[in-house]
Protein backbone atom coordinates (compact mmCIF):
# COMPACT_ATOMS: atom_id res chain seq x y z
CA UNK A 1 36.47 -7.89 -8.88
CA UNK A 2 39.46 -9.63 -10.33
CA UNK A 3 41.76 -7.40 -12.83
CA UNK A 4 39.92 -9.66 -16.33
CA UNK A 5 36.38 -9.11 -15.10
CA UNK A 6 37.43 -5.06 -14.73
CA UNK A 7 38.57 -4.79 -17.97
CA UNK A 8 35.24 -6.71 -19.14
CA UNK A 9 33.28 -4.41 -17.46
CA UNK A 10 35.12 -1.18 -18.56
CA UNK A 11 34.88 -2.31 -22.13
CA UNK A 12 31.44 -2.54 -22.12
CA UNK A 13 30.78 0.42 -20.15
CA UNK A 14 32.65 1.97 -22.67
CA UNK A 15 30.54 0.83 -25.78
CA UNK A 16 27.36 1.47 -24.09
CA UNK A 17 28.36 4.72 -23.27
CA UNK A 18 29.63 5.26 -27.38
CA UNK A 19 26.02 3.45 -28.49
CA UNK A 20 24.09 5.89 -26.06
CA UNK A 21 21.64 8.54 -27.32
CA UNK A 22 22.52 12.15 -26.07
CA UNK A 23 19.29 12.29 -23.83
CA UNK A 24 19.93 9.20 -22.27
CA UNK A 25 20.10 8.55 -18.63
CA UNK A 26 23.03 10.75 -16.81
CA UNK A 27 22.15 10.69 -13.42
CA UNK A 28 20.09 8.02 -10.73
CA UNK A 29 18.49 8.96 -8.01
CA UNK A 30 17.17 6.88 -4.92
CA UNK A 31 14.84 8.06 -2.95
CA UNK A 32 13.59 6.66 0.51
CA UNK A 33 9.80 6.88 1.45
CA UNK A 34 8.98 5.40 4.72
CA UNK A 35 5.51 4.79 3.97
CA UNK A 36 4.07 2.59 1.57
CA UNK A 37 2.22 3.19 -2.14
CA UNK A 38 -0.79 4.11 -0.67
CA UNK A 39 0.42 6.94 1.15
CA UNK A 40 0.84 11.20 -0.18
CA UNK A 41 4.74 11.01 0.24
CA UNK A 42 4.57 8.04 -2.46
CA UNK A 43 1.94 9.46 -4.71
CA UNK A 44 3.98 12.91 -4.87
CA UNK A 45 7.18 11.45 -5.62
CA UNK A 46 5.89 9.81 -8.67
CA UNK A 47 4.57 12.67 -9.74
CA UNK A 48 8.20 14.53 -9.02
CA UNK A 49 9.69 11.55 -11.29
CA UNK A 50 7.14 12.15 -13.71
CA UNK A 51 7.42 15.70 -14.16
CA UNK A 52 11.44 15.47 -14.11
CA UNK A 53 11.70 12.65 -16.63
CA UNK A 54 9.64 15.07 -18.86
CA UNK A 55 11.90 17.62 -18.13
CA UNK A 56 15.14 16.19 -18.38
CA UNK A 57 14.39 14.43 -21.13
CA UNK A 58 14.90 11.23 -18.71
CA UNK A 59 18.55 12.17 -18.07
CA UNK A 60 17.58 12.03 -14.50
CA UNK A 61 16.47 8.61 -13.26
CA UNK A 62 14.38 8.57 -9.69
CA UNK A 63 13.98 5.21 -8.18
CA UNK A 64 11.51 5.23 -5.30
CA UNK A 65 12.27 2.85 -2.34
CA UNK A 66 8.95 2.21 0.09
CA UNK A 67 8.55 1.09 3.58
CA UNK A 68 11.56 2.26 4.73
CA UNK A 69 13.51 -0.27 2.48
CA UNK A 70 16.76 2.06 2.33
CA UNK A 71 16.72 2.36 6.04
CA UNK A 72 14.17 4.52 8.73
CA UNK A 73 14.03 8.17 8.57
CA UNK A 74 16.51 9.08 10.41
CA UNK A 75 19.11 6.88 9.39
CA UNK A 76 18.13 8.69 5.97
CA UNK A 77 19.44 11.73 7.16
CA UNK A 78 22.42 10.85 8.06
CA UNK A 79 23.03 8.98 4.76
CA UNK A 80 22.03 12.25 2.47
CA UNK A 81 24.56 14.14 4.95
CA UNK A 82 27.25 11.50 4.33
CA UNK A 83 26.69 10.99 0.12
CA UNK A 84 25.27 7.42 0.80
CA UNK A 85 21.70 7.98 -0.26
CA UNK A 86 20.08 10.76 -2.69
CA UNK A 87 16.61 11.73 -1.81
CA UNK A 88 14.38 10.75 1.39
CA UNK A 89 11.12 12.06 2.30
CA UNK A 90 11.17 13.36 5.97
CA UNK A 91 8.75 14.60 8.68
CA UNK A 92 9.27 14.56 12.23
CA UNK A 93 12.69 13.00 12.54
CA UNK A 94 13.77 16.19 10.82
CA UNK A 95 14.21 17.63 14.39
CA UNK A 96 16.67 15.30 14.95
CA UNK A 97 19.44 17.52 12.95
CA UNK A 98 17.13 20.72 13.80
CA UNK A 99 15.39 20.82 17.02
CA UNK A 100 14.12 24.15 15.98
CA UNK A 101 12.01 23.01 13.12
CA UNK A 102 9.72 21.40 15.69
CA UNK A 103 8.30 24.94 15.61
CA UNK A 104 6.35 23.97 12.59
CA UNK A 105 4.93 21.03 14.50
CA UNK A 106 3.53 23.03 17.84
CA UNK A 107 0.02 22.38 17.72
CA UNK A 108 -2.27 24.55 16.35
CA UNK A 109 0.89 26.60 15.01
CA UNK A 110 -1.03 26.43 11.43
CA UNK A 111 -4.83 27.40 10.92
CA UNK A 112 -5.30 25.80 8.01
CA UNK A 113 -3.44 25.14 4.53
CA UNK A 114 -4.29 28.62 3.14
CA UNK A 115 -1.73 29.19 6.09
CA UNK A 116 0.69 26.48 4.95
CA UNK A 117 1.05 27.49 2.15
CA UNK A 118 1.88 31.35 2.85
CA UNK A 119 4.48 30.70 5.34
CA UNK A 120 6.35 28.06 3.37
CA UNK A 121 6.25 29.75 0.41
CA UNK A 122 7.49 33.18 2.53
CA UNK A 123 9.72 33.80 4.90
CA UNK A 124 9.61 30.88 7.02
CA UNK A 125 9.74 28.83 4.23
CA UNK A 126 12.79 30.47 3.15
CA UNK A 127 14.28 30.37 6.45
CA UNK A 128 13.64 26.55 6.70
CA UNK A 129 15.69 25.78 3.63
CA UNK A 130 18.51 28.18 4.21
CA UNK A 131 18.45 26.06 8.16
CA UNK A 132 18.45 22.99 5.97
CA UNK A 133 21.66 23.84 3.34
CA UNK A 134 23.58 24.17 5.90
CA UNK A 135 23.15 20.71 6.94
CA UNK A 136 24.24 19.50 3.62
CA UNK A 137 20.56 19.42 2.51
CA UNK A 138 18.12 21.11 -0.01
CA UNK A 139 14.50 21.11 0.32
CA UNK A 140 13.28 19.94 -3.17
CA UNK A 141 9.44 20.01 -1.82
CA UNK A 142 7.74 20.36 1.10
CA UNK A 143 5.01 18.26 0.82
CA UNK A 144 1.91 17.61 2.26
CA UNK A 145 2.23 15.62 5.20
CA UNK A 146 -1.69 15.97 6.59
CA UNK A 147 -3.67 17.61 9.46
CA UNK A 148 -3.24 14.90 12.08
CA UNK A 149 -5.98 13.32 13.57
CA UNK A 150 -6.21 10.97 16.75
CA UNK A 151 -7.75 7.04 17.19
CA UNK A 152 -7.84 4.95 19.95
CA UNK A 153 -9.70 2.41 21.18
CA UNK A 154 -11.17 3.38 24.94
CA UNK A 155 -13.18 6.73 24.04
CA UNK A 156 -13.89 9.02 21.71
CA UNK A 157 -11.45 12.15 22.17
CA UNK A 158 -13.53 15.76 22.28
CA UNK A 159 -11.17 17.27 25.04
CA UNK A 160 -7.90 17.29 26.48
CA UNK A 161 -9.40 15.40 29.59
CA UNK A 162 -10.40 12.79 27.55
CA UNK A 163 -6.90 11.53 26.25
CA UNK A 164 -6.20 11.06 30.87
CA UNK A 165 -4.29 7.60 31.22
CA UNK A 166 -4.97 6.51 27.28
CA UNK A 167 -1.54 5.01 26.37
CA UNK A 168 -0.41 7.06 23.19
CA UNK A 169 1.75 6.41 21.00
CA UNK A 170 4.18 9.19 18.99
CA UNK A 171 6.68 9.42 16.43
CA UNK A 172 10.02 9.54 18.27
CA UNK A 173 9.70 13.38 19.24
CA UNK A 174 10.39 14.76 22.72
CA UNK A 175 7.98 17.50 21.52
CA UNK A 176 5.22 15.52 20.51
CA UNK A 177 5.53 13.32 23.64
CA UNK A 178 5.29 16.32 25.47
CA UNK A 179 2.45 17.89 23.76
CA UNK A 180 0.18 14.21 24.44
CA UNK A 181 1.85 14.05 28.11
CA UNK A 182 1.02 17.81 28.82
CA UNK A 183 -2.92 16.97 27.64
CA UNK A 184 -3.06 14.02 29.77
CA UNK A 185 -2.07 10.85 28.34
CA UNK A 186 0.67 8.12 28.77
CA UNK A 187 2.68 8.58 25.94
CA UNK A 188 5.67 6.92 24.68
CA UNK A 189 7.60 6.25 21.41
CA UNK A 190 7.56 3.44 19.04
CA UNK A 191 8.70 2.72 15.46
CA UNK A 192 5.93 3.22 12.84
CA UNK A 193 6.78 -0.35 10.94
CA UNK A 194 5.88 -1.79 14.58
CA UNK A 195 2.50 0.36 15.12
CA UNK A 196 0.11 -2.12 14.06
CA UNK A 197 0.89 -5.48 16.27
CA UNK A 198 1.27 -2.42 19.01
CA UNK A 199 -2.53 -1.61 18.61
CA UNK A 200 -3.71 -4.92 17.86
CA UNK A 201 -2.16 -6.72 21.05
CA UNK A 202 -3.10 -3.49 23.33
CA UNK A 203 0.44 -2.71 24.09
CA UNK A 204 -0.69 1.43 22.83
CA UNK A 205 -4.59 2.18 23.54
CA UNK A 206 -4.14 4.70 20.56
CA UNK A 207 -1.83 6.88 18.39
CA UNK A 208 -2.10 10.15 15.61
CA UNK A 209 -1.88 10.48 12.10
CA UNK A 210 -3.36 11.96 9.10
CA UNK A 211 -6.04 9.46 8.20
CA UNK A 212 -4.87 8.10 4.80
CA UNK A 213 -2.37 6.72 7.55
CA UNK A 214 -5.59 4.73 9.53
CA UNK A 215 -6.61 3.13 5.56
CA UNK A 216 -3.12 2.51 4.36
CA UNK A 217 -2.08 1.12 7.86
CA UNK A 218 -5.38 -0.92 8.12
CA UNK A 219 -5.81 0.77 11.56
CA UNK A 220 -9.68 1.16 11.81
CA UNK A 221 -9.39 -3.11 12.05
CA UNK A 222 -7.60 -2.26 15.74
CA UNK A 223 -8.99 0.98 16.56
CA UNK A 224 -12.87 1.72 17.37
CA UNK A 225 -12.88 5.90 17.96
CA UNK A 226 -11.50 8.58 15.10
CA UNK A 227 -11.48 11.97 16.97
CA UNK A 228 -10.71 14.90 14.14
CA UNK A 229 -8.60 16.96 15.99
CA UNK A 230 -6.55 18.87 13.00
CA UNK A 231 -4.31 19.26 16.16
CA UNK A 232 -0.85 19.50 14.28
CA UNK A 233 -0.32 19.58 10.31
CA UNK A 234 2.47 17.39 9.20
CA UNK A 235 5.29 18.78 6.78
CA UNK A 236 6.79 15.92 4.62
CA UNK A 237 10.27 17.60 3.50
CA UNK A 238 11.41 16.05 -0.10
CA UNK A 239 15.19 16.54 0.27
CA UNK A 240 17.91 15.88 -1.63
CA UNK A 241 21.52 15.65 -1.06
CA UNK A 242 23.37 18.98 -1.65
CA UNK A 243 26.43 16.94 -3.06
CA UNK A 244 24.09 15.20 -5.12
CA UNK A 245 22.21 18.44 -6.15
CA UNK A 246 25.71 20.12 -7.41
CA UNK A 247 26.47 16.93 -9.91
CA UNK A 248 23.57 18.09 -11.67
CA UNK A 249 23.60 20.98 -14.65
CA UNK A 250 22.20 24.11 -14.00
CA UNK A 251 19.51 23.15 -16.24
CA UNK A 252 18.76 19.90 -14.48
CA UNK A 253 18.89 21.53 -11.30
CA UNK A 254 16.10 24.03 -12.01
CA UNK A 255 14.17 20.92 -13.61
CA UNK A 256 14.50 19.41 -9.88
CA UNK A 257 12.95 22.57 -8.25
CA UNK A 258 10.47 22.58 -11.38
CA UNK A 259 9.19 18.90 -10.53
CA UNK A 260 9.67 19.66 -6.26
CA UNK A 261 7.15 22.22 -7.15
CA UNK A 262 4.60 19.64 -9.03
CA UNK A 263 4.60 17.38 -6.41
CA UNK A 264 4.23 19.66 -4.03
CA UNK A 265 0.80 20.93 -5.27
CA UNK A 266 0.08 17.27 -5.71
CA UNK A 267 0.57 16.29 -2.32
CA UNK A 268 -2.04 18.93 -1.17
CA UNK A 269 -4.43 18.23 -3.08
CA UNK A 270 -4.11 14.26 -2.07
CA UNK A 271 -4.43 15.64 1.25
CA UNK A 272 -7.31 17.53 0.66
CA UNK A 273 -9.16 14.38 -1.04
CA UNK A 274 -8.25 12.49 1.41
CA UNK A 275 -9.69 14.12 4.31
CA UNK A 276 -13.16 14.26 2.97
CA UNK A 277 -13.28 10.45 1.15
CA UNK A 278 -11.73 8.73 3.86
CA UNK A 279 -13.49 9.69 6.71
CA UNK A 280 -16.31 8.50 5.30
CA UNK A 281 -14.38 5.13 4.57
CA UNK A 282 -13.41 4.62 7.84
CA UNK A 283 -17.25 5.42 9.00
CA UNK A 284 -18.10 2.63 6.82
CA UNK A 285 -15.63 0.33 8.36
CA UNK A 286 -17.28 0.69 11.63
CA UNK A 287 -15.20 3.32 13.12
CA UNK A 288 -17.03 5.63 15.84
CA UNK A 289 -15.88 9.32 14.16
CA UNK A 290 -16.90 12.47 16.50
CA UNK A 291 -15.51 16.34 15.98
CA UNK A 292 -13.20 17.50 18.81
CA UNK A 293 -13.38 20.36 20.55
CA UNK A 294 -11.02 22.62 19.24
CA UNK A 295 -11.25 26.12 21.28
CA UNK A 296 -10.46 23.69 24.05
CA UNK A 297 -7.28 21.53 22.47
CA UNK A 298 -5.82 25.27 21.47
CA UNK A 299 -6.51 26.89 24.83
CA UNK A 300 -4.48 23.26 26.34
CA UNK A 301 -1.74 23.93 24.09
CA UNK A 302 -1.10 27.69 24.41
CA UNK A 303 1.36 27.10 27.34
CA UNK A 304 3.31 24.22 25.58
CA UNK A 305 5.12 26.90 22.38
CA UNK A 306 6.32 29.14 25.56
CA UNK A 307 7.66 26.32 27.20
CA UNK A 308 9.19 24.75 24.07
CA UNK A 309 10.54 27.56 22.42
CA UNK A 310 12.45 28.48 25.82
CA UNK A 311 13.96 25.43 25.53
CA UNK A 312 15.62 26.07 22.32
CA UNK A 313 17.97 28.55 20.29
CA UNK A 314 16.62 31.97 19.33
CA UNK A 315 16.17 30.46 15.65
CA UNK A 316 12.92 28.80 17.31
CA UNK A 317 11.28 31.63 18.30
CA UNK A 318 12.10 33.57 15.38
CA UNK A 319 10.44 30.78 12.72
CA UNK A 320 7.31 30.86 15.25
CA UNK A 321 7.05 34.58 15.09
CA UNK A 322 7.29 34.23 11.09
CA UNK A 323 5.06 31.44 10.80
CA UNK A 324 2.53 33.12 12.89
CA UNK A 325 2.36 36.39 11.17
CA UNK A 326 1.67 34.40 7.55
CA UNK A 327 -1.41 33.67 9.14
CA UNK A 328 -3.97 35.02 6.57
C-alpha cells in the first residue's frame, strides 16, 4: 500500500470509528466448518452466532466458512495454534495434537448420550479442556458430532465377520483404521472432500458416518446397505483460539461460553432428529437398512482400548477410566 493510499485509509478508519455506535462491531471471528450447511457442526454454529450477537449486543461478529474453505481440519489446528484463524470445528483430527483424546473415540466407549453428556460435562470433560489450553486452545462447545453408523455397497453389516475384505474407508486416524482392520476389513484413509467419486467409481466398497453425513453427502446414490452400528459417537469440538479468547472482555468472554453452551444443546438435539427422520429417508431412497449386532461389535472391540491405551501416555488411560465411570 503506497504511503497516500495509507493515509486514505487511516482517515477513514478514523471517522468510521468517531461515527460508530458504542455497541457496534469490536471483534470478527472466522470460523472453519468442514462440512457443508446441511450438516450439525453448521446448524450449531449459527445458533452460537445467534445467541452471541444477542449477547454482545453484536460486538462480536462470527463469520462461518463451509466445506473446508479456510483450509482441512487439521491445517485448522495449526492455524488457531499459530493466531492465523479464530474458530474451527474439529473431530477426529483432534488426535493429531492429542493422541490421547482418541480415548473418547474407542468404540463403544459411550452407551448412549445420557452418557455423553455426564462425562463431558464432569470430569472428563474438564480434563479434555484443561488437555486442550495447553495447546493454545479453548473448547467453546463440544458438540454433537453423531453415533456413527456404517454403508457399503457388498452386504449388509450385522457382525464383525461381515465387514472381512470390504474396502473401508476412515477419517485419517491410526485408531480408527485399526479398530475397522482389527474387525476385518481393508481399511485405509482418504480425505472427506474426495469420499464421494471414491464410492461412486468403487475405489472404497464403503465408509462410516453419522447419517445426516449419507443425506448431506448424497451417499445412499453410491451406497446400497446402511448397517446401524452406533459403534463410536463422534465429538465435534467448537474451539477457539486462546489468543483470540483473551482479546475479548470478561463480559464477552462469558457471552462466548454462554452461546458454546446453546449450540451445544442444539447440536444434540439435531442429532437426535436426525437419527430417527433420516433413516427413514434413506429407506425411501432405496437403501437396504438392517440393525447390527451389537453384543457382538462390543465383545470384537473389548481387546482394541487395552491395546490402544498401552500405546499411549498415562493421560489415556486415565480419561478412559473417567469416561467410563460417568456411565449412568
Amino acid at each position: 500500500m503506497t504511503l497516500r493510499a495509507l493515509s486514505i485509509a487511516t482517515l477513514v478508519a478514523g471517522s468510521m470509528a468517531i461515527s460508530l455506535p458504542v455497541s457496534a462491531q469490536e471483534h470478527s471471528f472466522k470460523v472453519s466448518i468442514p462440512g457443508n450447511e446441511e450438516s450439525i457442526a453448521y446448524q450449531s454454529v449459527e445458533r452460537f452466532r445467534e445467541v452471541l450477537a444477542q449477547q454482545t449486543d453484536s460486538s462480536v461478529e462470527v463469520q462461518i466458512f463451509a466445506n473446508s474453505a479456510l483450509g482441512d481440519q487439521e491445517s485448522s489446528l495449526e492455524a488457531m495454534q499459530t493466531g492465523l484463524l479464530d474458530m474451527a470445528t474439529v473431530e477426529t483430527p483432534i488426535t493429531n495434537i492429542l493422541p490421547e483424546l482418541g480415548a473418547t473415540a474407542l468404540p463403544y466407549i459411550f452407551s448412549g448420550r445420557d452418557h455423553v453428556k455426564a462425562a463431558i460435562d464432569g470430569e472428563a470433560g474438564k480434563k479434555i479442556e484443561e488437555m486442550l489450553l495447553a495447546k493454545g486452545l479453548r473448547v467453546v462447545g463440544f458438540l454433537e458430532g453423531g453415533f456413527r453408523q456404517i454403508t457399503n455397497s457388498v452386504r449388509p453389516i450385522v457382525t464383525p465377520d461381515d465387514l472381512k475384505g470390504v474396502k473401508m474407508r476412515t477419517p485419517g486416524s491410526a485408531l480408527r483404521i485399526k479398530i475397522f482392520n482389527h474387525y476385518g476389513a481393508n481399511a485405509s484413509p482418504l480425505p472427506f472432500s474426495e469420499l464421494y467419486s471414491a464410492l461412486q467409481t468403487g475405489v472404497f466398497d464403503g465408509q462410516e458416518n453419522p447419517v445426516i453425513w449419507v443425506k448431506s453427502q448424497r451417499f445412499y446414490e453410491v451406497q446400497d446397505y446402511l448397517s446401524l452400528t452406533n459403534h463410536l459417537y463422534t465429538i465435534t469440538y467448537l474451539l477457539i483460539s486462546e489468543d483470540k479468547f483473551q482479546a475479548l472482555s470478561a463480559e464477552q468472554q462469558e457471552a462466548v461460553m454462554q452461546a458454546g453452551d446453546a449450540a451445544e444443546a442444539y447440536s444434540v438435539e439435531l442429532g437426535t432428529t436426525a437419527d430417527a427422520e433420516i433413516v427413514t429417508f434413506l429407506k425411501d431412497k432405496g437403501m437396504n437398512v438392517n440393525e447390527a449386532d451389537i453384543p457382538a461389535f462390543t465383545q470384537a472391540s473389548a481387546s482394541i482400548w487395552t491395546e490402544w491405551a498401552s500405546e499411549q501416555p498415562a493421560d489415556a488411560q486415565e480419561l478412559i477410566d473417567l469416561i467410563t465411570a460417568a456411565r449412568p
